[in-house]
Each structure stands twice: as structure tokens, then as C-alpha cells.
Protein backbone atom coordinates (compact mmCIF):
# COMPACT_ATOMS: atom_id res chain seq x y z
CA UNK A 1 -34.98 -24.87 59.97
CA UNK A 2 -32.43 -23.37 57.26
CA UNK A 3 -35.09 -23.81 54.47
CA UNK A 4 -36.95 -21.29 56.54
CA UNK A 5 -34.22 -18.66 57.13
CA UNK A 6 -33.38 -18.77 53.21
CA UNK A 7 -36.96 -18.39 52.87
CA UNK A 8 -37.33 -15.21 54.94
CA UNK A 9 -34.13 -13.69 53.54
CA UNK A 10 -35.59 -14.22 50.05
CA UNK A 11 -38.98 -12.87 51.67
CA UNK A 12 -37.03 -9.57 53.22
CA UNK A 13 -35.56 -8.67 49.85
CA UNK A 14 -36.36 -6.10 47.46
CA UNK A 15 -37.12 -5.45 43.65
CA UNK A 16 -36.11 -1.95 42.68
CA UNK A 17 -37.25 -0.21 39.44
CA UNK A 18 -38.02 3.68 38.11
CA UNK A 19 -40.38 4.62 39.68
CA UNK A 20 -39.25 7.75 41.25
CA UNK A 21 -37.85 5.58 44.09
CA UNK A 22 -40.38 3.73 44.93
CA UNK A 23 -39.73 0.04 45.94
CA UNK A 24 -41.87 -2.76 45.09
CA UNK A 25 -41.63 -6.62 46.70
CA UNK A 26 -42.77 -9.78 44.61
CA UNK A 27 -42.74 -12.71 45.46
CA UNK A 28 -43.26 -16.17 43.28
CA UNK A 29 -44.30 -19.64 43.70
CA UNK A 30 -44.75 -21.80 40.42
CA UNK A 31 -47.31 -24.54 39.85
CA UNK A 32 -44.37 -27.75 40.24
CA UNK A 33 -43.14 -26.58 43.55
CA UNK A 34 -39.57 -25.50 42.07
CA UNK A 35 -39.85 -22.22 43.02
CA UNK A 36 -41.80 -21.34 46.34
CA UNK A 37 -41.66 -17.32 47.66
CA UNK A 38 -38.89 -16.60 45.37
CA UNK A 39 -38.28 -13.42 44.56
CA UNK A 40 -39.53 -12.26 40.90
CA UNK A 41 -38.26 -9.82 38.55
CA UNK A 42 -40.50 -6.82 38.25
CA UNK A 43 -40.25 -3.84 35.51
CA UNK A 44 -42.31 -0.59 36.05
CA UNK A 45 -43.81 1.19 33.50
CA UNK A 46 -46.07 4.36 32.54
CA UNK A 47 -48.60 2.62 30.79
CA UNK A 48 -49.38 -1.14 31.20
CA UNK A 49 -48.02 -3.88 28.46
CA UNK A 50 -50.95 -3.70 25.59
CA UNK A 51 -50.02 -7.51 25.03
CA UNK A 52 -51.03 -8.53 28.83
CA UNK A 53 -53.22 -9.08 31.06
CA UNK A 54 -54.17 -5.98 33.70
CA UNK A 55 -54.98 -6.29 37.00
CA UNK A 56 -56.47 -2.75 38.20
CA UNK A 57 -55.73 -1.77 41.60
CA UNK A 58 -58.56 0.37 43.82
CA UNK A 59 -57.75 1.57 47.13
CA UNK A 60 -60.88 3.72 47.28
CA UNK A 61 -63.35 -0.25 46.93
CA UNK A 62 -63.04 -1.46 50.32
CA UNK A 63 -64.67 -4.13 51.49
CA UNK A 64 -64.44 -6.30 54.94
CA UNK A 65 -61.11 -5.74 57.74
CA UNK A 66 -59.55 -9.22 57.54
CA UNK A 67 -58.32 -11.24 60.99
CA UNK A 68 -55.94 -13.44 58.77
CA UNK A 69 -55.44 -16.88 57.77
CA UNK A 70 -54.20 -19.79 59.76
CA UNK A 71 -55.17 -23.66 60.66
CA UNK A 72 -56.40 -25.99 63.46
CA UNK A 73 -54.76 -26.99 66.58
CA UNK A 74 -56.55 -30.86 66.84
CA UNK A 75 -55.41 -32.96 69.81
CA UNK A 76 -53.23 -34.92 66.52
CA UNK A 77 -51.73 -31.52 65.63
CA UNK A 78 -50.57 -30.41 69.01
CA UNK A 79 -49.38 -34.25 70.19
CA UNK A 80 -47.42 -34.05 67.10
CA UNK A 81 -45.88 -30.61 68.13
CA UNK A 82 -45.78 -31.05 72.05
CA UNK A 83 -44.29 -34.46 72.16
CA UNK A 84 -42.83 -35.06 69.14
CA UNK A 85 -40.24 -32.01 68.95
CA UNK A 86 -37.72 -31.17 70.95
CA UNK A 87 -38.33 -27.85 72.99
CA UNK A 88 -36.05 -25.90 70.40
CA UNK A 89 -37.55 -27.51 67.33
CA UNK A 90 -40.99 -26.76 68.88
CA UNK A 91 -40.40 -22.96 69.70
CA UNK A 92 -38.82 -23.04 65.97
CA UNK A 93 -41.60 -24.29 63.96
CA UNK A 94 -44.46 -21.91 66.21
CA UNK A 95 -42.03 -18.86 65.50
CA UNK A 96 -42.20 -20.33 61.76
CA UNK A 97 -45.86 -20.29 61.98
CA UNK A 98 -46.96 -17.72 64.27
CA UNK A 99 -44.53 -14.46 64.33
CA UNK A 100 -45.41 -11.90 62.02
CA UNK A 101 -42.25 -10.23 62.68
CA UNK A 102 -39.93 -13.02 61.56
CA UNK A 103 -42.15 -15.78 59.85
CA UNK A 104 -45.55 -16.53 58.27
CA UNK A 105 -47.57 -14.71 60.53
CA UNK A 106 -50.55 -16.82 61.28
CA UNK A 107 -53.59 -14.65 62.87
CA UNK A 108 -56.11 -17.41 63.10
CA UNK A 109 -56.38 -21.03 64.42
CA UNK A 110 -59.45 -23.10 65.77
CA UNK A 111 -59.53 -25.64 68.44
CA UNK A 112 -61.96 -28.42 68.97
CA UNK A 113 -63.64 -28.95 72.09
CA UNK A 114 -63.53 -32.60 73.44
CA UNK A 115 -62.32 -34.75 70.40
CA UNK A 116 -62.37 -34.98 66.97
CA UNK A 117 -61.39 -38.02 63.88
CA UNK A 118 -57.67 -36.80 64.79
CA UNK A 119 -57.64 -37.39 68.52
CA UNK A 120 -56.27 -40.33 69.46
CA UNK A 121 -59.49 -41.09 71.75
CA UNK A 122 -62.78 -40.00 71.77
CA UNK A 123 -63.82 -37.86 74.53
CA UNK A 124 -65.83 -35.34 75.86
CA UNK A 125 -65.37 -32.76 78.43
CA UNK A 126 -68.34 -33.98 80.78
CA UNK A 127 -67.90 -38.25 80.03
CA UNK A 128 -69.94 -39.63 82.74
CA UNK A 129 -69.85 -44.17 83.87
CA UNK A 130 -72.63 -45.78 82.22
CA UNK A 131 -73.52 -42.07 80.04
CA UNK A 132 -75.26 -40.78 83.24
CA UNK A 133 -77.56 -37.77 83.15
CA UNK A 134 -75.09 -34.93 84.12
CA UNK A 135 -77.23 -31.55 83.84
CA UNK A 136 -75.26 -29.82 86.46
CA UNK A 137 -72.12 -30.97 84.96
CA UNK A 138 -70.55 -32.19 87.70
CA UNK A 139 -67.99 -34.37 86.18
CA UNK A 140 -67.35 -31.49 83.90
CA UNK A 141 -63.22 -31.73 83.41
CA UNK A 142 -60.99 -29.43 81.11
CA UNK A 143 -58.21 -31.71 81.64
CA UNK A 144 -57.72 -33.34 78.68
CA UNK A 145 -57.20 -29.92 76.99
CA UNK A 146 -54.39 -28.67 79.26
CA UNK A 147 -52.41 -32.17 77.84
CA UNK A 148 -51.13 -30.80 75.02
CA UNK A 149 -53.80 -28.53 72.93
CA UNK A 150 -53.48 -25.24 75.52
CA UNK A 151 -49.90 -25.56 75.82
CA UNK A 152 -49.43 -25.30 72.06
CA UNK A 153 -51.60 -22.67 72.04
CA UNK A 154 -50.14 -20.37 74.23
CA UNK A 155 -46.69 -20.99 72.67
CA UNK A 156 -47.89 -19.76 69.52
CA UNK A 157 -49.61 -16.66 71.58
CA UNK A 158 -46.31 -15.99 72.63
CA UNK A 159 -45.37 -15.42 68.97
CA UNK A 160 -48.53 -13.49 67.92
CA UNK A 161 -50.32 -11.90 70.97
CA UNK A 162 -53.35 -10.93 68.95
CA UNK A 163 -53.94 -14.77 67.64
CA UNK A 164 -57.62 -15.31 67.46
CA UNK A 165 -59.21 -18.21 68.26
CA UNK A 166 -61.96 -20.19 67.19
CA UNK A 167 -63.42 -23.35 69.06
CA UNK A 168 -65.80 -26.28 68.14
CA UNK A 169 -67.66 -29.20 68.96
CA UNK A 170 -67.76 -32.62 67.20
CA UNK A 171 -70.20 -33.59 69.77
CA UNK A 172 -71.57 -32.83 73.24
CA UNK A 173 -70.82 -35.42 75.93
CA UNK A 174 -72.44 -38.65 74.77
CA UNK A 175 -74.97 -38.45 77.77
CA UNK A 176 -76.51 -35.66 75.97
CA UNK A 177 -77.40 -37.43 72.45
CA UNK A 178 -79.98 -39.68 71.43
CA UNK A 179 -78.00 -41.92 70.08
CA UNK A 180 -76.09 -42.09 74.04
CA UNK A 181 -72.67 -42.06 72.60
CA UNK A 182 -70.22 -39.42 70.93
CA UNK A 183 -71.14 -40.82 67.66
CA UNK A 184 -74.15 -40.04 65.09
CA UNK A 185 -77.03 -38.84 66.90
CA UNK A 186 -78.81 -36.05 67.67
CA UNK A 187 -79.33 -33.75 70.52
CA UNK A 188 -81.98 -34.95 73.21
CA UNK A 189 -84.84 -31.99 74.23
CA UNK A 190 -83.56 -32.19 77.51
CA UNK A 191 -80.10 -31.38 76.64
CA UNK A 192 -80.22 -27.78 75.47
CA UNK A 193 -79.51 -26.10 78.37
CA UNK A 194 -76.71 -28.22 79.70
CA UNK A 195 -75.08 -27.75 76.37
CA UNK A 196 -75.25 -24.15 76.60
CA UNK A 197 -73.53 -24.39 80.02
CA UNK A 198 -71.48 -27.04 78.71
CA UNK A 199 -70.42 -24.07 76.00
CA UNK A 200 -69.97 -21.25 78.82
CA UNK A 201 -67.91 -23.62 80.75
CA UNK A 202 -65.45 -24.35 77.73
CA UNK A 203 -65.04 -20.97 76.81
CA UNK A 204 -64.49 -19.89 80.45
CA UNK A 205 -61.98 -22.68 80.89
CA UNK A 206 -60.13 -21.61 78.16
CA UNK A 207 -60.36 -17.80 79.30
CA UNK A 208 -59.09 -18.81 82.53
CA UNK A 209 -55.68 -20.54 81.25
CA UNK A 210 -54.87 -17.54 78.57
CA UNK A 211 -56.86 -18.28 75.60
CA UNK A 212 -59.30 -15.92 74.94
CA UNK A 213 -61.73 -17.94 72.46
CA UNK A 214 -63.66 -14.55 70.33
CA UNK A 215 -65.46 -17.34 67.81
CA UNK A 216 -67.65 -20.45 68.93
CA UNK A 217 -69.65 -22.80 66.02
CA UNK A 218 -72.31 -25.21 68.05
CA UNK A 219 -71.48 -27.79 66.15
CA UNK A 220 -68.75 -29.49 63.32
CA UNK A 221 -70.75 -29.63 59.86
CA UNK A 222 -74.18 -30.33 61.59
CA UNK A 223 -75.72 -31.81 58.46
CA UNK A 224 -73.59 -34.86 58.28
CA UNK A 225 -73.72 -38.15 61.08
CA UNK A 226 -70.15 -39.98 60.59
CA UNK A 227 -70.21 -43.67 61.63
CA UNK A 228 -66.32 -43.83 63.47
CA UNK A 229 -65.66 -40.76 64.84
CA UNK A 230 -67.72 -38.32 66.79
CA UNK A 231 -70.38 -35.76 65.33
CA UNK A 232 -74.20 -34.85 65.65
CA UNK A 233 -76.85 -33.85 63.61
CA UNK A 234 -78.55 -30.61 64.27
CA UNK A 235 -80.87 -28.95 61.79
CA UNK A 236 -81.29 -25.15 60.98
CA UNK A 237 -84.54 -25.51 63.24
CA UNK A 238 -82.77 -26.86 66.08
CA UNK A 239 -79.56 -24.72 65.98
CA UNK A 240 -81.71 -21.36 65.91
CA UNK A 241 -83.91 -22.98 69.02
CA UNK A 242 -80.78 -23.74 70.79
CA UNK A 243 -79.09 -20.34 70.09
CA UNK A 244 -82.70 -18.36 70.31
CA UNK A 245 -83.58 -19.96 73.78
CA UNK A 246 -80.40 -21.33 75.60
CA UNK A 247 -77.10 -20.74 73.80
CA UNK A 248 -77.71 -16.76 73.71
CA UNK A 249 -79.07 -16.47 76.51
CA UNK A 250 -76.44 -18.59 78.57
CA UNK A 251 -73.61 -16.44 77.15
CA UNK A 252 -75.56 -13.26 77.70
CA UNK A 253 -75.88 -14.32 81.29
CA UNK A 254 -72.34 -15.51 81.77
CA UNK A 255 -71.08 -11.92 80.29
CA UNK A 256 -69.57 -13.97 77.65
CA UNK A 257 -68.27 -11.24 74.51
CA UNK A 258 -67.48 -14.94 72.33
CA UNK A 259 -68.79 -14.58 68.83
CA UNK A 260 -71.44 -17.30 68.03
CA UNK A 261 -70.99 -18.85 64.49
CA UNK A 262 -73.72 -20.60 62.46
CA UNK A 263 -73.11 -23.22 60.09
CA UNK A 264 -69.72 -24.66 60.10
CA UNK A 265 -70.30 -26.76 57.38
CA UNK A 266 -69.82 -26.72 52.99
CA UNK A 267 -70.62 -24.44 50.41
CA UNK A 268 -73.51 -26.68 48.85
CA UNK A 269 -76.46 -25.84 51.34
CA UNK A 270 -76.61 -21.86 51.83
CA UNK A 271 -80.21 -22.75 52.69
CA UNK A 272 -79.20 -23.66 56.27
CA UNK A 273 -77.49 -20.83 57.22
CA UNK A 274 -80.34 -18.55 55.85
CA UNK A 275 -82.58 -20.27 57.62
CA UNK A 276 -81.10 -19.84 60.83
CA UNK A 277 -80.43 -15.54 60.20
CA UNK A 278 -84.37 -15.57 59.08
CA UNK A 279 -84.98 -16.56 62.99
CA UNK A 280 -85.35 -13.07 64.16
CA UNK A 281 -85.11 -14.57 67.82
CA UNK A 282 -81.59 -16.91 67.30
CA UNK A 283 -80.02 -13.92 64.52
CA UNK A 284 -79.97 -11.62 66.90
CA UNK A 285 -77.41 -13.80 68.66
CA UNK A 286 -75.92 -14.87 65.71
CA UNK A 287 -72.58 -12.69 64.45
CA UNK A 288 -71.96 -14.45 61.16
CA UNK A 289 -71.65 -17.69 59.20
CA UNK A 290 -68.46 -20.06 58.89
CA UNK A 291 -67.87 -22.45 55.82
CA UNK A 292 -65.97 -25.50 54.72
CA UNK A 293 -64.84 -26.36 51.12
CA UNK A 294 -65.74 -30.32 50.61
CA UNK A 295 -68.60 -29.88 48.35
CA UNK A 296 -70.71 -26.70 46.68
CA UNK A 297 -69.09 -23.32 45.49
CA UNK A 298 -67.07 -20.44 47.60
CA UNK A 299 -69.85 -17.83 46.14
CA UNK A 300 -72.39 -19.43 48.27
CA UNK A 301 -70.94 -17.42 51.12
CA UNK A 302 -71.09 -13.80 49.21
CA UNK A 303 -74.96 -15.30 48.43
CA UNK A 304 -75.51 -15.54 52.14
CA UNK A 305 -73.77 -12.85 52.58
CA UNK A 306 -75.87 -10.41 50.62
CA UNK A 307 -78.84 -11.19 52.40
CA UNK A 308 -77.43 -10.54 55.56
CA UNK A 309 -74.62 -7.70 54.52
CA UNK A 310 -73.73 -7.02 58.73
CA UNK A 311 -73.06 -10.74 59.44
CA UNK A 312 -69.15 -11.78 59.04
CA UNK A 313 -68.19 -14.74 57.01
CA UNK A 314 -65.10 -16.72 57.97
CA UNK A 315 -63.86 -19.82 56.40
CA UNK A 316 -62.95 -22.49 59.04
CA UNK A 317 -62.07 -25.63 57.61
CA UNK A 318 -60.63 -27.63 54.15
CA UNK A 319 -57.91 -30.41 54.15
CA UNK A 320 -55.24 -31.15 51.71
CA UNK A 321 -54.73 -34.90 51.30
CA UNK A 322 -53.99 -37.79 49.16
CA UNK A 323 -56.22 -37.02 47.24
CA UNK A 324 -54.33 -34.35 45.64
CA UNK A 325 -51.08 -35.17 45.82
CA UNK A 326 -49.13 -33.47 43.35
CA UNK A 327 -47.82 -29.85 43.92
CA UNK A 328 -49.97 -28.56 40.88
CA UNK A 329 -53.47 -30.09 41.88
CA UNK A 330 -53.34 -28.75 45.65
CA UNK A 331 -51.36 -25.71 45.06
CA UNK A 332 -53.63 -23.94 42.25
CA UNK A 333 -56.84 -25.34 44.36
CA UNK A 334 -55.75 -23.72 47.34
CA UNK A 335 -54.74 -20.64 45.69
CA UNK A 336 -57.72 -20.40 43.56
CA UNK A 337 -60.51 -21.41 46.06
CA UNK A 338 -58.96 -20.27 49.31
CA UNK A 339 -56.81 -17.97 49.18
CA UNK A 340 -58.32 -15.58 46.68
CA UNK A 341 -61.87 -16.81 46.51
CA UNK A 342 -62.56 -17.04 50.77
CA UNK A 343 -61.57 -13.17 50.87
CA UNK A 344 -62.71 -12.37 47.37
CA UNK A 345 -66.04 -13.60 48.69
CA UNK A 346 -66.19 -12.11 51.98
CA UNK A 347 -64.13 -14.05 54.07
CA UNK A 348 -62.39 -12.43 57.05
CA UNK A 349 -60.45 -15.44 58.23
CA UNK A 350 -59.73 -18.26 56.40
CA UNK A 351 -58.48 -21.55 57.99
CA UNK A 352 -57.25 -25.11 56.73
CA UNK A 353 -58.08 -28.18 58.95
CA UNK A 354 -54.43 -29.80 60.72
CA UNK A 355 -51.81 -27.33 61.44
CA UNK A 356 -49.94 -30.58 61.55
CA UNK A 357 -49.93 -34.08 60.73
CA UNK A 358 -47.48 -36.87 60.91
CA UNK A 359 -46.05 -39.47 58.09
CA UNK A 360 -48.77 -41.80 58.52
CA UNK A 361 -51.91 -38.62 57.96
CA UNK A 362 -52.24 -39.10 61.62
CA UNK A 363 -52.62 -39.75 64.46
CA UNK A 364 -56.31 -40.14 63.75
CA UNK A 365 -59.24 -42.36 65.52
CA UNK A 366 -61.63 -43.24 62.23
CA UNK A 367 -62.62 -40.31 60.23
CA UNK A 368 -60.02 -39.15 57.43
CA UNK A 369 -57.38 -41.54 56.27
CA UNK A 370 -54.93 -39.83 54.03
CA UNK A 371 -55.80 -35.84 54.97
CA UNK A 372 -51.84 -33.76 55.07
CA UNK A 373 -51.27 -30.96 57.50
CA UNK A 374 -50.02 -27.75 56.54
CA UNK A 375 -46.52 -29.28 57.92
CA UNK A 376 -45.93 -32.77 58.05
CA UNK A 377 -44.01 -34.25 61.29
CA UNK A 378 -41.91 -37.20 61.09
CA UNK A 379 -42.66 -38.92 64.17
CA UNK A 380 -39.74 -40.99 64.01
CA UNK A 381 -37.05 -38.37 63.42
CA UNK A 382 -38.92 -34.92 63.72
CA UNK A 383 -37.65 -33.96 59.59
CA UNK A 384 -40.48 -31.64 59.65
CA UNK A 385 -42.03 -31.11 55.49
CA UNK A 386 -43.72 -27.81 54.14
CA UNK A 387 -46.99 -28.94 52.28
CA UNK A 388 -48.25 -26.95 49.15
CA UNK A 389 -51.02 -25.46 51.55
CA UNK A 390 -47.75 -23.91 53.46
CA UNK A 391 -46.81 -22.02 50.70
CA UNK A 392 -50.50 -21.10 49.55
CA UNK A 393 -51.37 -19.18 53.15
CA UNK A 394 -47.87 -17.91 53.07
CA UNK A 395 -48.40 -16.06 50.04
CA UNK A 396 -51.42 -14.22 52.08
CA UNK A 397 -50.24 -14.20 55.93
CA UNK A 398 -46.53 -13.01 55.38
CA UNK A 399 -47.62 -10.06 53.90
CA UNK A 400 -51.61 -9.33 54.39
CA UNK A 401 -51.65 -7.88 58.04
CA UNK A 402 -54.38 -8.77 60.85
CA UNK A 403 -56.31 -5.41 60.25
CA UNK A 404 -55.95 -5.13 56.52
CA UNK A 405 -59.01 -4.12 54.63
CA UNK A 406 -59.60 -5.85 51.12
CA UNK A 407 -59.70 -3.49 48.12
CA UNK A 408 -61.10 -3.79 44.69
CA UNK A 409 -58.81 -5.50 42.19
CA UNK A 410 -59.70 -6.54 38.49
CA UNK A 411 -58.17 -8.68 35.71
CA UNK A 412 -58.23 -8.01 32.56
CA UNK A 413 -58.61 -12.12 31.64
CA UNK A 414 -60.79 -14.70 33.67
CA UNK A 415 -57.36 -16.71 34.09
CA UNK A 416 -55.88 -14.49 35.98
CA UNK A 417 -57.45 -14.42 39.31
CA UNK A 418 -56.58 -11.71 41.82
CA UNK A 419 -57.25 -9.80 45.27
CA UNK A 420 -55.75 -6.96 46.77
CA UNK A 421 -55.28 -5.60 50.48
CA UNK A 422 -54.20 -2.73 52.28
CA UNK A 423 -52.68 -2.95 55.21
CA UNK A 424 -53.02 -0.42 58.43
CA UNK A 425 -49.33 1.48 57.35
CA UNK A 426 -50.37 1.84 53.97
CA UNK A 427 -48.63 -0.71 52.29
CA UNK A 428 -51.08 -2.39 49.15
CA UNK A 429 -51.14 -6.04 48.86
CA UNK A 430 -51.96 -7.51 45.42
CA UNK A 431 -52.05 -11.84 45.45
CA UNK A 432 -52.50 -13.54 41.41
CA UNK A 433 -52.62 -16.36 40.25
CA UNK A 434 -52.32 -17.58 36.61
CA UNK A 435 -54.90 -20.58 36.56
CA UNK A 436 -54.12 -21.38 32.97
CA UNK A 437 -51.31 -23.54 31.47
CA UNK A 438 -49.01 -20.73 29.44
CA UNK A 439 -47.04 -17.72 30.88
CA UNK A 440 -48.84 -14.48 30.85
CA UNK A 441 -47.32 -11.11 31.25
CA UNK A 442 -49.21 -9.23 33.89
CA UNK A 443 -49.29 -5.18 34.45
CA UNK A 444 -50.59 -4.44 38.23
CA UNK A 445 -51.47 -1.05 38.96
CA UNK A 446 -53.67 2.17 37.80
CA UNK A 447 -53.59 5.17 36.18
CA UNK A 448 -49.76 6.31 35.56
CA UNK A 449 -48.13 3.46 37.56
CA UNK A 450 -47.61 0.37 36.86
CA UNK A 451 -45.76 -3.14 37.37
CA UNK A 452 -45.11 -5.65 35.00
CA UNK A 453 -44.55 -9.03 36.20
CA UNK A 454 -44.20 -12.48 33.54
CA UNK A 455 -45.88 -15.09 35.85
CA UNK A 456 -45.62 -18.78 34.64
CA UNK A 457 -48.81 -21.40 34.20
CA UNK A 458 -49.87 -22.33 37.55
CA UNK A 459 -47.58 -19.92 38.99
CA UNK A 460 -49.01 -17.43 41.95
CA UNK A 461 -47.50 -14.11 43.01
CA UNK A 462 -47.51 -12.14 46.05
CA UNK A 463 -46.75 -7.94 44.94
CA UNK A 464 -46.23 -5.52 48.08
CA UNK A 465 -46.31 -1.83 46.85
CA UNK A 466 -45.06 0.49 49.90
């Protein structure tokens, strides 16, 4: 874990300038990957460079309290982490992860309940011999949870207490479906009130073992059927029936204070969601909307949100991959999309798909072929690799606190994209990135007080003003 410790050192350092003693902290990582959190030279000045870019800084335009940014416990991740380390390279890598005190501070993380492509089999919680009507759910079982997804879990709760957690289904117990098995499908009429219980029982299972879950989503991207791994189908009509008549209810009942979440699914189709919150009977149970990246635009969710200004709006799922191999493709992405636009647009929480994934993009039962973890395990040898998504939610979670509130930032150039924070001691929180190809020279601040910061093509920059 050296690379780590050299890269908290670099993180606990300082960049001093005139500024009648005030201390600013900047932090660098450039497009290629040479540089990753380095510290970066700052000057301060009275009056920002005429020849640069600006980035404006207002405390007084606040917007949403963020939770933090974080990514997935699957059954893959947590096998990967459970078995694959040894206890001291385990307890290592969650500190890495987890402590906001001495590494990245993650604040988020979502579970799946049952199984999902990266599981090594597919499962439900309630699997019954032949797919035997089970409405009482008497061959309910949270054991396959306890194997090595809880036990994760709690070791990164040791790390950061206040870790929330979000969980989802891929798909009810097969039993349930019309298509009687875990894959494609639909739900059956008959279902929806054992898969609300179904739902209470999860969440109190987890409850009862030390994971409070404070975020629930019905179901995994409910507009899309895969053909090898399990999901559902469930339409805006049916998902506000089911939370109107049944899911509500049930948790109402059960004293349940989880948080239900509509959606769950890309940026291309704001229609659902809307059509959901325009149920008066299932909004009312409803606390916000949750969105993935894989097709459509991250302003859909300030579109949805504007409609429906007291719902929250989290971001709970993208992958790196294959796809995007090289450090500049997937850094500047994440960056750009993620990292500044989720927040920029609302987001509270923002979360990539596997926390962790081994050489092979696995282990994975059909589904995604060549997605990367934020880490990569070695299976073999336990050489454990920092992706580009690492770095990208580092910039935010080492430094934005759980708490923070998102204030108004502006650039001077479209190129230069931006957001700001402050966090609960005071501290202000300004994240850039420079999406075009040339260095820019960049003054952060307002009125009499200012930064001035060179930041390469591609590069992004964390700034912490005390």
C-alpha cells in the first residue's frame, strides 16, 4: 500500500502564498495519468490574471447537502475483497477506501439484493424447487448475503460509521415473474405484495446484522430485459401501482424510515421518472429519482428535477471498462460527466458500479464482459491497481465532506468546467477540469482574493481554501 501513503502525504501537504496567511491546498491529476493528486503550485493575487480563465466562487448560491460519492459492493466485488486478500491487505484497502480521516473517504455504496451479471450464480433471496408459489415467503433466506457482501460491508462501516447505503434488485425470486425464472420477464399481478414483503424483509435483514439500508430502487434499470443475467421489466405504470398500493404501504406498516427511489435507470428517458412523481398516490411515497450514465445526458436529472424541486436526485450507477481504456478517455469522462456534472446537476450521491473487479473484469455470470472496478484485484497475487475512476472520486471524496452543501461556481470559458462545495467547518471546495487540449491559466476566487493555478489539457484540480 506505499503508493497510498505517498499519496496521502502528498494529499496532507500545503501550498502557502500572500495572502495574509491564509493557506490554500491544490491538488492535480493530468489527463495521461503521470501525475495523480499531486500537489500544484498556486500564486495568489489581488485581481485575477486578465489572460485566464475565472472561475467565480459564491458561498451565498447554495444548492443541495451532498451524502458523498462512492461505488457498489456486488457479490464479485466483495468475493474479490473477502477471499482474495489477506486480512491485513483487506483492512488496508477498506481504510484506503472508506476512512475519511486517513484515506479517500467514501460516504456512499449500494448493494444488490439477490444477484446480479457479477455474481458468480444467480440467485434470489426466496428460490423455491420447481419456482413454487411462495407468498408467505417461507423459504425466504438472507444467507447468501452474510457470505461475503455484509461482512465487507461492515468492515468498511468500521472505517466510516456514517456510510450510507443503497440496495437493489435485479430481479425478484423467479417464482414471482412471468417469465418463471430470474431472467427477462415481468412481474406477475399476483406478485406485488409478496415483493413488497420480499423488500421489508431485505431491508430488515440487513438492519438486523448492522447495515442500516436509508435508499431502496424496486428495480435495476426497469426498462431494459437482458437475455444472461437477471433483470425485469417494470413500466412507470407498474412501478407507481406497486409503490402506490403495496411497496408504500408495506414499509409504512413495517415502520420502515428506508428511502424509496424511482428509476434507477439512464439519462435518455426522463419521461419515466415523471411519470411515476405525476402519480399523486405512488409520489407521495416516492423521495427522489436515481440515474445511470449508459445512454442520454446528465441534465435530464436537473429537468426532472425542476419539476419536482423537493425530490433528491442521486446517481447510482456507471462502469469504466474496455471500452475506454486509456487514462485520457475515462479520466476526463468521469471528471466531466460525474464528478462535476452528477452534483452540478443535482446529485447528492454519486456512485460507480464495482468497487472492485479482478484481472479477468470479473468474476461475472453473463452480463458485462470487459467493465473495470474502481480497483482492480489480482486474483492470483492480490497486486491490487488504482483505475482512472480511483483518482476521479478521489478528487471529490478526499476533500468534499458528507454534509457539504454545493455552492455556485462559474467559469469564465465553456472548457473549463467547475463546482464548488463547502464543507460543515467552513472550508470551500472548488473541483476543475480543463476539458480542452492546451494549458490554461485559471484564477479561482472573488472579489479581492484570488488563486491562480496553470492547469494542463485534460488535467483536473482539486483547490481547498480554509
Amino acid at each position: 500500500m506505499a503508493s497510498f501513503a505517498l499519496l496521502l502525504a502528498a494529499c496532507q501537504g500545503t501550498i502557502s502564498g500572500d495572502g495574509a496567511g491564509t493557506v490554500a491546498q491544490a491538488w492535480v491529476t493530468t489527463a495521461d495519468g503521470e501525475k495523480r493528486m499531486e500537489p500544484l503550485a498556486a500564486t495568489w493575487m489581488a485581481s485575477p490574471d486578465p489572460a485566464g480563465v475565472q472561475i467565480i466562487v459564491d458561498p451565498a448560491d447554495r444548492y443541495q447537502t451532498m451524502i458523498g460519492m462512492g461505488a457498489a459492493f456486488t457479490d464479485a466485488s466483495a468475493d474479490l475483497i473477502q477471499n482474495r486478500l489477506s486480512d491485513v491487505a483487506r483492512a488496508e484497502l477498506l481504510e484506503e477506501l472508506f476512512s475519511p480521516e486517513s484515506g479517500l473517504g467514501f460516504s456512499f455504496t449500494r448493494v444488490v439484493i439477490g444477484a446480479s451479471d457479477f455474481s458468480s450464480a444467480h440467485y434470489s433471496l426466496d428460490d423455491t424447487p420447481g419456482n413454487r408459489p411462495d407468498p408467505d415467503l417461507s423459504d425466504y433466506t438472507f444467507e447468501p448475503m452474510m457470505r461475503a457482501v455484509v461482512p465487507v460491508v461492515l468492515q468498511a462501516r468500521g472505517y466510516n460509521p456514517s456510510l450510507v447505503v443503497m440496495a437493489t434488485p435485479w430481479s425478484p425470486p423467479a417464482w414471482m415473474k412471468t417469465s418463471q425464472s430470474l431472467i427477462k420477464g415481468t412481474l406477475r399481478e399476483d406478485a406485488y405484495k409478496p415483493f413488497a414483503d420480499y423488500l421489508v424483509r431485505a431491508i430488515q435483514s440487513f438492519e438486523a446484522v448492522g447495515v442500516p439500508v436509508e435508499y431502496i430502487s424496486l428495480q435495476n434499470e426497469p426498462d431494459f430485459e437482458p437475455v444472461n443475467y437477471p433483470g425485469m421489466r417494470l413500466s412507470a405504470a407498474q412501478r407507481a401501482l406497486l409503490i402506490s398500493d403495496f411497496v408504500g404501504p408495506a414499509f409504512e406498516k413495517a415502520g420502515l424510515q428506508t428511502k424509496i427511489l424511482d428509476w434507477d435507470h439512464n439519462w435518455d428517458q426522463p419521461g419515466q421518472p415523471l411519470e411515476v412523481l405525476g402519480n399523486d398516490a405512488a409520489e407521495r411515497y416516492v423521495s427522489g429519482v436515481a440515474w445511470h450514465c449508459y445512454n442520454g445526458d446528465v441534465a435530464a436529472q436537473s429537468a426532472v428535477r425542476d419539476a419536482f424541486p423537493e425530490k433528491e436526485v442521486l446517481f447510482t450507477e456507471c462502469s469504466g471498462g474496455e471500452w475506454s481504456a486509456e487514462w485520457p478517455d475515462a479520466w476526463t469522462w468521469t471528471m466531466d460527466r460525474l464528478v462535476i456534472g452528477a452534483p452540478s446537476n443535482w446529485a447528492r450521491g454519486v456512485l460507480m458500479w464495482n468497487i472492485a473487479l479482478d484481472e479477468n473484469h470479473g468474476p461475472h455470470l453473463g452480463g458485462c464482459s470487459d467493465c473495470r472496478g474502481v480497483v482492480t484485484i489480482d486474483s492470483r497475487t492480490g497486486e491490487i491497481e488504482r483505475n482512472q475512476e480511483y483518482y476521479a472520486l478521489g478528487h471529490f471524496s478526499r476533500f468534499v465532506r458528507a454534509g457539504a452543501t454545493r455552492i455556485g461556481t462559474a467559469s469564465s470559458k465553456e472548457s473549463i468546467k467547475s463546482v464548488g462545495f463547502q464543507n460543515s467547518d467552513g472550508s470551500i471546495v472548488v473541483i476543475a477540469l480543463n476539458t480542452s487540449e492546451l494549458p490554461e491559466m485559471i484564477s479561482i476566487g472573488a472579489d479581492e482574493s484570488w488563486i491562480s493555478i496553470t492547469l494542463d489539457g485534460g488535467a483536473g484540480m482539486t483547490m481547498v481554501l480554509p
